[in-house]
N, C-alpha and C. Protein backbone atom coordinates (compact mmCIF):
# COMPACT_ATOMS: atom_id res chain seq x y z
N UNK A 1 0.86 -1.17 0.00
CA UNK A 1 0.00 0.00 0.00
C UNK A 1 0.90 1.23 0.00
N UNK A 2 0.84 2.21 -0.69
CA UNK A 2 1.47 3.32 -0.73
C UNK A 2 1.36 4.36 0.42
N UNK A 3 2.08 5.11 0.21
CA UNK A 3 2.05 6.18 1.83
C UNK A 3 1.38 6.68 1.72
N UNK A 4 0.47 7.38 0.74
CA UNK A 4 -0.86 8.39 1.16
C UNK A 4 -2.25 7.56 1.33
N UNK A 5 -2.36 6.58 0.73
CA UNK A 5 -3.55 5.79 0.93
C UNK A 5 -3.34 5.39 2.13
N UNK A 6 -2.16 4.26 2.52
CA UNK A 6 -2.10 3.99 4.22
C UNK A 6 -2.61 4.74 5.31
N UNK A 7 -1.92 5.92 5.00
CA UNK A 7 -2.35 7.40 5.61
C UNK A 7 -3.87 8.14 5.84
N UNK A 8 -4.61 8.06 4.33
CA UNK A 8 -5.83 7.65 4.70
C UNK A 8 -6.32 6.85 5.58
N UNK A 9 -5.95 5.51 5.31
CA UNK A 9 -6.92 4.47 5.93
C UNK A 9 -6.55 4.49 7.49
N UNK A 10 -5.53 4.95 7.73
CA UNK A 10 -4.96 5.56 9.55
C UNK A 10 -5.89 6.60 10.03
N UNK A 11 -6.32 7.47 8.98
CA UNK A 11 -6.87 8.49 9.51
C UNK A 11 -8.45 7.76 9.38
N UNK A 12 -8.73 7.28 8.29
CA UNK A 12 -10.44 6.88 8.72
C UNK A 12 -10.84 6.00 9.80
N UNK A 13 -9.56 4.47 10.22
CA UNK A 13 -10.03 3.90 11.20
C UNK A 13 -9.36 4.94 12.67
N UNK A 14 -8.67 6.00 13.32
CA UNK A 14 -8.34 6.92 14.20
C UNK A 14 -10.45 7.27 14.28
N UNK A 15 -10.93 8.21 13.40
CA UNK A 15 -11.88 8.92 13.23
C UNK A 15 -13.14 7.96 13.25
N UNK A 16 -13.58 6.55 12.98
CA UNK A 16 -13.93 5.64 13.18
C UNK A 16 -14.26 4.62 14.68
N UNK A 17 -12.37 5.21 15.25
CA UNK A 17 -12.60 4.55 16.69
C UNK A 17 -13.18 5.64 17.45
N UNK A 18 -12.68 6.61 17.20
CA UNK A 18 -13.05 8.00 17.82
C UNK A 18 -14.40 7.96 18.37
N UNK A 19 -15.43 7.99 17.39
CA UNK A 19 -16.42 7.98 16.99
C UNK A 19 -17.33 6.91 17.33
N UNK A 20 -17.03 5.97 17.59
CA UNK A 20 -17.51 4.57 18.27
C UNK A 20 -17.13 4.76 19.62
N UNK A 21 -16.32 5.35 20.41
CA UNK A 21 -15.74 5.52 21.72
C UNK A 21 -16.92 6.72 22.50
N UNK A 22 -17.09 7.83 21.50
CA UNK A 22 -18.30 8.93 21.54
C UNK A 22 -19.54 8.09 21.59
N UNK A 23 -19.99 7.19 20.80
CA UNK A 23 -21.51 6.86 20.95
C UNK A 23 -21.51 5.82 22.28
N UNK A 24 -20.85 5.06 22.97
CA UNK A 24 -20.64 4.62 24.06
C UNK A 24 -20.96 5.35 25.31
N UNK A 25 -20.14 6.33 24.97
CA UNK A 25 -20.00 7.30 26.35
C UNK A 25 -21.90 7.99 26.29
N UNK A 26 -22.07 8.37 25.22
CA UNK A 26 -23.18 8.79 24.75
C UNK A 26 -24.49 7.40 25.29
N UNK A 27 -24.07 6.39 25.42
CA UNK A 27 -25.46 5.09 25.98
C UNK A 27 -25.19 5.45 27.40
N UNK A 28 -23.85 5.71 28.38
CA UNK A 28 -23.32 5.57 29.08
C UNK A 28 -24.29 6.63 29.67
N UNK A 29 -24.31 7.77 29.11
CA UNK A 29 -24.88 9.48 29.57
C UNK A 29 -26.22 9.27 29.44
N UNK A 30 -26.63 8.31 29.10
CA UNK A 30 -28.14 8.27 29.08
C UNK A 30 -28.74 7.68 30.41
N UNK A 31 -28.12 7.04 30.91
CA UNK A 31 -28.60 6.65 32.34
C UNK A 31 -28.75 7.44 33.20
N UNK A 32 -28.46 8.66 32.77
CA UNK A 32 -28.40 9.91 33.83
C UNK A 32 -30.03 10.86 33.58
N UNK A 33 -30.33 10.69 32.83
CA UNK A 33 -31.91 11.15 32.52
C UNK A 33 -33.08 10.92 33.76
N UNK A 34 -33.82 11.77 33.58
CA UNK A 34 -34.50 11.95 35.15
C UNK A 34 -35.10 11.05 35.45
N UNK A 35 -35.81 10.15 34.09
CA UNK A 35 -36.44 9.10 33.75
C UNK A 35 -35.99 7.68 34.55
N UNK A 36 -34.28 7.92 34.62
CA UNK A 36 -33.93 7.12 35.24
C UNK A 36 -34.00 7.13 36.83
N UNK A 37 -33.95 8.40 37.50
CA UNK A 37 -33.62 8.86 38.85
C UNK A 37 -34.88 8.52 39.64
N UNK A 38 -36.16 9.29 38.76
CA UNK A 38 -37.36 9.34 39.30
C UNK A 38 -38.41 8.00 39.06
N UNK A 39 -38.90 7.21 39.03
CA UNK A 39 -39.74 6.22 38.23
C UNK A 39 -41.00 6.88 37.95
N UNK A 40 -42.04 6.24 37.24
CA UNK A 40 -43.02 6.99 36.93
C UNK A 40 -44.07 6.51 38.30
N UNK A 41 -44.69 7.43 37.91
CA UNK A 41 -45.77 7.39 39.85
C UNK A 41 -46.89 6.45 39.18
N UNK A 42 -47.42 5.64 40.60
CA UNK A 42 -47.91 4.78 40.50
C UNK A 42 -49.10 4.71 41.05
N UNK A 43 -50.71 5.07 41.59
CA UNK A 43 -51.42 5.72 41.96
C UNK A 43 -52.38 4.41 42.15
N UNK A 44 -52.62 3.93 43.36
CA UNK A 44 -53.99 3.02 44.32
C UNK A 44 -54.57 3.88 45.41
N UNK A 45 -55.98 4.07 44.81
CA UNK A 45 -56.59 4.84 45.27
C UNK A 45 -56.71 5.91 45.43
N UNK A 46 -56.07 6.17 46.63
CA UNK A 46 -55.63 8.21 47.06
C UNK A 46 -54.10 8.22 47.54
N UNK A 47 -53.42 7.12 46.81
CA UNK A 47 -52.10 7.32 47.04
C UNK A 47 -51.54 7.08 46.46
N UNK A 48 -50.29 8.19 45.78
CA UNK A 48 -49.37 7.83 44.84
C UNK A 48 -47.84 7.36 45.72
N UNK A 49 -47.11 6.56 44.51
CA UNK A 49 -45.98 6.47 45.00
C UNK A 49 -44.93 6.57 44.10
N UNK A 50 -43.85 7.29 44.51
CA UNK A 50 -42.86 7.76 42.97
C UNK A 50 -41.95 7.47 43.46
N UNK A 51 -40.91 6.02 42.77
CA UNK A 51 -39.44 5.84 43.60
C UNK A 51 -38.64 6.62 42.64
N UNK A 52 -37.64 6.90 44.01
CA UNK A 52 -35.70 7.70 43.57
C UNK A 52 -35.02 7.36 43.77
N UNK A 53 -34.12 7.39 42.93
CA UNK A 53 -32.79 6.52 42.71
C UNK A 53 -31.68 7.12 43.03
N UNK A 54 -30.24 6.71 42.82
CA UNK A 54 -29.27 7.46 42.68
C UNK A 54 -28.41 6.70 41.76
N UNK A 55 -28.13 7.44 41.24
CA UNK A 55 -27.66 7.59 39.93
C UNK A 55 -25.61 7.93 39.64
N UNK A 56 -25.03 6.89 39.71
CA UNK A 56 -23.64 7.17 39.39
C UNK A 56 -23.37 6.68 38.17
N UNK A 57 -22.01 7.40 38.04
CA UNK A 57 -21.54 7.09 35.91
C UNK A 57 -20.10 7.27 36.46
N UNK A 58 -19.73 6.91 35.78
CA UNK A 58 -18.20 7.20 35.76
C UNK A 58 -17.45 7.02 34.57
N UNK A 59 -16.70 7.92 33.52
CA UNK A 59 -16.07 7.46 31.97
C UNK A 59 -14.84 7.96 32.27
N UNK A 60 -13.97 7.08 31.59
CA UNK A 60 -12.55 7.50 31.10
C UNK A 60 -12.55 7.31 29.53
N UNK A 61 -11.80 7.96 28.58
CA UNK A 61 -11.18 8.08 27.86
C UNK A 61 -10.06 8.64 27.28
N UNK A 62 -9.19 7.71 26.50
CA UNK A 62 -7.63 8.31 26.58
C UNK A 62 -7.10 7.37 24.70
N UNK A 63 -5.97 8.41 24.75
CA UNK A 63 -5.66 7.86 23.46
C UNK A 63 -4.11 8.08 23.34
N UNK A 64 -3.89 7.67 22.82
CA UNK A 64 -1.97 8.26 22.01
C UNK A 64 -1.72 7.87 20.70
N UNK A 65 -0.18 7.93 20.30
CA UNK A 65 0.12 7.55 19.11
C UNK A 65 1.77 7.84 18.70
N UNK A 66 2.13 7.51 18.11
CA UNK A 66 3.65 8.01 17.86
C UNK A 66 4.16 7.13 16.49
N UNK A 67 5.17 7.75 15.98
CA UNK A 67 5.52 7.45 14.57
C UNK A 67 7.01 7.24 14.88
N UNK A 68 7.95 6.20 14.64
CA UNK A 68 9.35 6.26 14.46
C UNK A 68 9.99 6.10 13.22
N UNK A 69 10.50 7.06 12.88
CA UNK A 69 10.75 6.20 11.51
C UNK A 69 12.15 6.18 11.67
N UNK A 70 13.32 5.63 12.43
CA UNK A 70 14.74 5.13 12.87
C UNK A 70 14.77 3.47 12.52
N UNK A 71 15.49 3.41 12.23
CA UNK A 71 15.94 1.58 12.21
C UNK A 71 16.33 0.93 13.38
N UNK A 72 16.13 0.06 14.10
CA UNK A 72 16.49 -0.59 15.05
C UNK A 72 17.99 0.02 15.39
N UNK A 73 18.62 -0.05 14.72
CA UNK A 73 20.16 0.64 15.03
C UNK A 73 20.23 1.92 15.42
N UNK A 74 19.38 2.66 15.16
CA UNK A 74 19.00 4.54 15.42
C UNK A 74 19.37 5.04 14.06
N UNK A 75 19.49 4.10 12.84
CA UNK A 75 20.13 5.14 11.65
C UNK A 75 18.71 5.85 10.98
N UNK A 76 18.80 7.14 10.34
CA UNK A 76 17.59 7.71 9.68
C UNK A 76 17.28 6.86 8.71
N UNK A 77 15.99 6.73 8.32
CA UNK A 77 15.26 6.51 7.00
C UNK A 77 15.58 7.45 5.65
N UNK A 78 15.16 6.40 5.00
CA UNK A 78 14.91 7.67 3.69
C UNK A 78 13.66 8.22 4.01
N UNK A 79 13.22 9.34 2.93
CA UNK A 79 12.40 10.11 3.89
C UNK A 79 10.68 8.82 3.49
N UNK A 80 10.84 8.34 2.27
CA UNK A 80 9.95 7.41 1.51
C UNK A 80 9.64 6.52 2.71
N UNK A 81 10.59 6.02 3.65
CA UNK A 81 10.52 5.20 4.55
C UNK A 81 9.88 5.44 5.77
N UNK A 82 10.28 6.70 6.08
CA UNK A 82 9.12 8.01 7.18
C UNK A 82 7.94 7.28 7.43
N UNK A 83 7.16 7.43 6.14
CA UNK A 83 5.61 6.87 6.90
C UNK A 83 4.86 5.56 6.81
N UNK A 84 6.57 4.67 6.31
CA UNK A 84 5.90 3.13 6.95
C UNK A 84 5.68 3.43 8.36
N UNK A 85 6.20 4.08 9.33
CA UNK A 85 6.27 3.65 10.41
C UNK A 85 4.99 4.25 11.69
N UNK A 86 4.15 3.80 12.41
CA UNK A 86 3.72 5.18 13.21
C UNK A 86 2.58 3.58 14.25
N UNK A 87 1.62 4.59 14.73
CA UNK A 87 0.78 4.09 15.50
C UNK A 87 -0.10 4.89 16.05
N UNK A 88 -1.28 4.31 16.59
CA UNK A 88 -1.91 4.84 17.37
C UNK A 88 -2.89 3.84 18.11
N UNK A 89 -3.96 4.64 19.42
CA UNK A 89 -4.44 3.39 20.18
C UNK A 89 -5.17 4.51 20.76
N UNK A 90 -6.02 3.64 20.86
CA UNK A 90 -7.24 4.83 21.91
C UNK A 90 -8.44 3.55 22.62
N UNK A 91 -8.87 3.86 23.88
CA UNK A 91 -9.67 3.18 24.31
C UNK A 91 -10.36 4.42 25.35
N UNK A 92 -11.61 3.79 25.96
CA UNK A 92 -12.12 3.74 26.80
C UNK A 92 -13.56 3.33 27.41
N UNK A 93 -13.43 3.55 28.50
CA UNK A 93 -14.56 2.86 29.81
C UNK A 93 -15.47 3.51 30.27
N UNK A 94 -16.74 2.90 30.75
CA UNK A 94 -17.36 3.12 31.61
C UNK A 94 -17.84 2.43 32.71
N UNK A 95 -18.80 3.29 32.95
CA UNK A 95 -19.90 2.43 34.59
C UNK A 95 -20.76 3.34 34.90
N UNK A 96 -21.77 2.80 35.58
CA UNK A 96 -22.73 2.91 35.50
C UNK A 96 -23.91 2.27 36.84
N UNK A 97 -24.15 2.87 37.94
CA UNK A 97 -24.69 2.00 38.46
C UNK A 97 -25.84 2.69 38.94
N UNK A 98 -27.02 2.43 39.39
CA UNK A 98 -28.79 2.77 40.13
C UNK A 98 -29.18 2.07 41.06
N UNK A 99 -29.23 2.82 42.39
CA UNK A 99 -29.95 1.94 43.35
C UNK A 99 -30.92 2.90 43.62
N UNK A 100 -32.07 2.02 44.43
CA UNK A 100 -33.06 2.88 45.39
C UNK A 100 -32.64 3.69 46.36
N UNK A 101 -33.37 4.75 46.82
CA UNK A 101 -32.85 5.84 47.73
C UNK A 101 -34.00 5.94 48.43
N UNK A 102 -35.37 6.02 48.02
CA UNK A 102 -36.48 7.04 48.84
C UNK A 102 -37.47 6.61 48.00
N UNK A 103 -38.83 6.94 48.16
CA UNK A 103 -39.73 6.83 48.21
C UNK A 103 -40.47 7.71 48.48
N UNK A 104 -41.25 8.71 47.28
CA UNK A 104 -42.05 10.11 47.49
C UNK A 104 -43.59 9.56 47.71
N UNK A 105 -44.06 9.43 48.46
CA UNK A 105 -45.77 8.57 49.08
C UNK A 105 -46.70 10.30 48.93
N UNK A 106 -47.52 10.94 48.09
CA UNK A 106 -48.30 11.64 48.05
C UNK A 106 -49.88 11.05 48.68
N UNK A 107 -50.52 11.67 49.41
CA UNK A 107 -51.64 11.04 49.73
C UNK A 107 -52.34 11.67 50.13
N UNK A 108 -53.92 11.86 51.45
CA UNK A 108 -54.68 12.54 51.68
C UNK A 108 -53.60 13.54 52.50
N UNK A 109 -52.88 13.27 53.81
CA UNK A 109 -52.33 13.37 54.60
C UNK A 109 -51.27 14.60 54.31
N UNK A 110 -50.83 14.69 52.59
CA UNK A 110 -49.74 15.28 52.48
C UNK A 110 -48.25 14.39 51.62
N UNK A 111 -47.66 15.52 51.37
CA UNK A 111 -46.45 14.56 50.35
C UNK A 111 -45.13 13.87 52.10
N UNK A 112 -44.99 12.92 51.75
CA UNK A 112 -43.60 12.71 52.36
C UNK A 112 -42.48 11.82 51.70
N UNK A 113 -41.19 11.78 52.34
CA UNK A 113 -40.29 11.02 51.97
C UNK A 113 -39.77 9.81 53.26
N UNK A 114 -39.58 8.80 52.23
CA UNK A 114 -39.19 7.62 53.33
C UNK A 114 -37.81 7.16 52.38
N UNK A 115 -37.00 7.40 53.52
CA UNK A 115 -35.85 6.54 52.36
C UNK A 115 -35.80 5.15 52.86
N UNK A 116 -35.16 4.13 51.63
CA UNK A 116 -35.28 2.90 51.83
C UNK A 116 -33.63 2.66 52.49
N UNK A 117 -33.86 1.56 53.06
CA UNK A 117 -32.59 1.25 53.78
C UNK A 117 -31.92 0.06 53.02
N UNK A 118 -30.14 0.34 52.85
CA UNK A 118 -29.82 -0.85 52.17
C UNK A 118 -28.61 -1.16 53.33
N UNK A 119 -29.48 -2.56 53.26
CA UNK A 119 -28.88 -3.33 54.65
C UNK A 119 -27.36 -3.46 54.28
N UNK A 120 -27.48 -4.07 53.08
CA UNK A 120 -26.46 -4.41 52.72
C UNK A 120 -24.83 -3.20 53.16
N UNK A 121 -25.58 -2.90 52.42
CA UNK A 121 -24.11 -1.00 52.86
C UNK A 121 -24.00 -1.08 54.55
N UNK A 122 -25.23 -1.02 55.29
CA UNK A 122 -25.37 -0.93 56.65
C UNK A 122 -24.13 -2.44 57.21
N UNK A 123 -24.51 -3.45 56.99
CA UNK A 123 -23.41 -4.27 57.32
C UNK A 123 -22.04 -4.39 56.94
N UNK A 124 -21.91 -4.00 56.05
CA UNK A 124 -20.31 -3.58 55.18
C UNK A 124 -20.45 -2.58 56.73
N UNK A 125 -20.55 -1.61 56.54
CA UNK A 125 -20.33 -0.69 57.11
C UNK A 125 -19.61 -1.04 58.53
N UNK A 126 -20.48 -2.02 59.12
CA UNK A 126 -20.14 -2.55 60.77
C UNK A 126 -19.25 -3.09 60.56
N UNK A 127 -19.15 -4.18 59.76
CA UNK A 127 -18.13 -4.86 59.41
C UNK A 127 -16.28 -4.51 59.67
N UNK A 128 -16.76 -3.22 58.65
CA UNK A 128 -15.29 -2.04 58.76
C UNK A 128 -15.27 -1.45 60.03
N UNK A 129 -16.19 -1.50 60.52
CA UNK A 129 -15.19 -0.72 61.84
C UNK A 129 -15.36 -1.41 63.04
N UNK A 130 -15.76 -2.89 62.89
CA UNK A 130 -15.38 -3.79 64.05
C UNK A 130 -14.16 -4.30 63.53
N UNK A 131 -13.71 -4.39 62.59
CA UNK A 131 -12.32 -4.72 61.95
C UNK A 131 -11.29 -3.52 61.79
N UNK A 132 -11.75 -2.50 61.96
CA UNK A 132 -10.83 -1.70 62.34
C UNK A 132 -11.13 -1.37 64.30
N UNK A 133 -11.19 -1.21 64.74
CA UNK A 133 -11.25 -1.79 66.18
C UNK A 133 -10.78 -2.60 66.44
N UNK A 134 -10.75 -3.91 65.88
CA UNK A 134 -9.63 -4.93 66.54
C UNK A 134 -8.58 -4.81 66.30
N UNK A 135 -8.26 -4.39 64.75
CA UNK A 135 -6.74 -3.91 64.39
C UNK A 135 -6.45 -2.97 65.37
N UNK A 136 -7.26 -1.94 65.32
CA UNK A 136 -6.18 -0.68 66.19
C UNK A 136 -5.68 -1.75 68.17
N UNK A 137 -6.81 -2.00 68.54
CA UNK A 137 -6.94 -2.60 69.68
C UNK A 137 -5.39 -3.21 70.14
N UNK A 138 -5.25 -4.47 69.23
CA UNK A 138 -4.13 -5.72 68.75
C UNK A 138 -3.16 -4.52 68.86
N UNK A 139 -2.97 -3.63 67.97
CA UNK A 139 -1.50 -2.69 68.18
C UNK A 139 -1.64 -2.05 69.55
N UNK A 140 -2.57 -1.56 70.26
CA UNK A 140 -2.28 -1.10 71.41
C UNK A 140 -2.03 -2.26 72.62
N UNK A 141 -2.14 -2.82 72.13
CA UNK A 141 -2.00 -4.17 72.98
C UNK A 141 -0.69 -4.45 73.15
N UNK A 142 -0.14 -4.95 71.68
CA UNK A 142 1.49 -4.77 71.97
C UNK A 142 1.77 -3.89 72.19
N UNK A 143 1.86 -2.66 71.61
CA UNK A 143 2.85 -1.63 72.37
C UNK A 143 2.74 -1.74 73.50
N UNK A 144 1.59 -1.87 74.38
CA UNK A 144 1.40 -1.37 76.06
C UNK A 144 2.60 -2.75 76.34
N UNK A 145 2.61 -3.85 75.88
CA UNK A 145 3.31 -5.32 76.42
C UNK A 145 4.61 -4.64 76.11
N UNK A 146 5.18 -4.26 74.86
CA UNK A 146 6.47 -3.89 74.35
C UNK A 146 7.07 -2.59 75.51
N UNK A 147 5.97 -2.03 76.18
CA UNK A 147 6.76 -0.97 76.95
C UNK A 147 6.56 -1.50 78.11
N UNK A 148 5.67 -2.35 78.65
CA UNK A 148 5.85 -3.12 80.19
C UNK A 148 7.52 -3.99 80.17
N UNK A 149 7.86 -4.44 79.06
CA UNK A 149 8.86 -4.74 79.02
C UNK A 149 10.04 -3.93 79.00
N UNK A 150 9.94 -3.20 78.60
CA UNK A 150 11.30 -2.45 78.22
C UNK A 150 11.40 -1.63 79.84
N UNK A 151 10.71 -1.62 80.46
CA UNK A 151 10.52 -0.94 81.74
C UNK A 151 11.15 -1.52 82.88
C-alpha cells in the first residue's frame, strides 16, 4: 500500500474509533436522565408512590500515538521510509450504576419522603469498623506489652 492511501486508511479507522468511543460514552450518559432517577408514579386509590434513585456514571477516555521512523540501530530513514512507520491506540470505559434511595408517598395526609434502607451498605459498614477496632486494639496491645517490658 502506498504512503498516502495507508495514511488515509490511519486516519479513517483513528476517526472511526473515535467515533464509536463517543456513541458509548453517549449510551453511558443516558442513564443519567431523570427518567432514570425518578420512576413513573404509581397511583392506588388516594395514594401515589414515585421511587428515587441514585444515579452514578463514571467514563474514562484516553488515546496516544507516535511514529518512528529510525531503524532498530538509530540510523535515519529515507524520507519514503518516514511513513511506513507510526501508530496509534485509543480506548475507553465506563460504569454505570442505580440503586433505590427514597420513596415520594403523596396522599390525603400530604407529600412525604421515606428513604429505603440498604442493609447491605449498613453491614459492610459494621463490618469495617469492628475490623478496624480490633486492628487498632491488637497494636495497642502490643505496644502497652512492648513498653511493660522495656521498663
Amino acid at each position: 500500500m502506498s504512503t498516502p492511501e495507508k495514511s488515509e486508511t490511519d486516519r479513517r479507522q483513528s476517526i472511526g474509533s473515535f467515533e464509536a468511543i463517543l456513541s458509548r460514552v453517549d449510551r453511558l450518559l443516558e442513564v443519567a436522565r431523570p427518567e432514570a432517577v425518578y420512576a413513573p408514579p404509581v397511583t392506588v386509590g388516594t395514594q401515589t408512590v414515585i421511587g428515587a434513585a441514585e444515579v452514578l456514571i463514571a467514563t474514562g477516555v484516553g488515546g496516544g500515538g507516535g511514529y518512528d521512523a529510525r531503524s532498530p540501530e538509530g540510523e535515519e530513514p529515507a524520507a519514503a521510509d518516514a511513513m511506513d512507520n507510526g501508530g496509534f491506540g485509543g480506548g475507553g470505559g465506563g460504569y454505570a450504576q442505580s440503586r433505590p434511595v427514597a420513596v415520594v408517598i403523596i396522599d390525603d395526609e400530604g407529600v412525604r419522603v421515606e428513604p429505603v434502607v440498604d442493609a447491605t451498605k449498613l453491614g459492610l459498614a459494621a463490618l469495617t469498623v469492628f475490623g478496624s477496632m480490633v486492628f487498632f486494639l491488637g497494636r495497642i496491645m502490643r505496644r502497652t506489652r512492648e513498653f511493660d517490658r522495656g521498663s
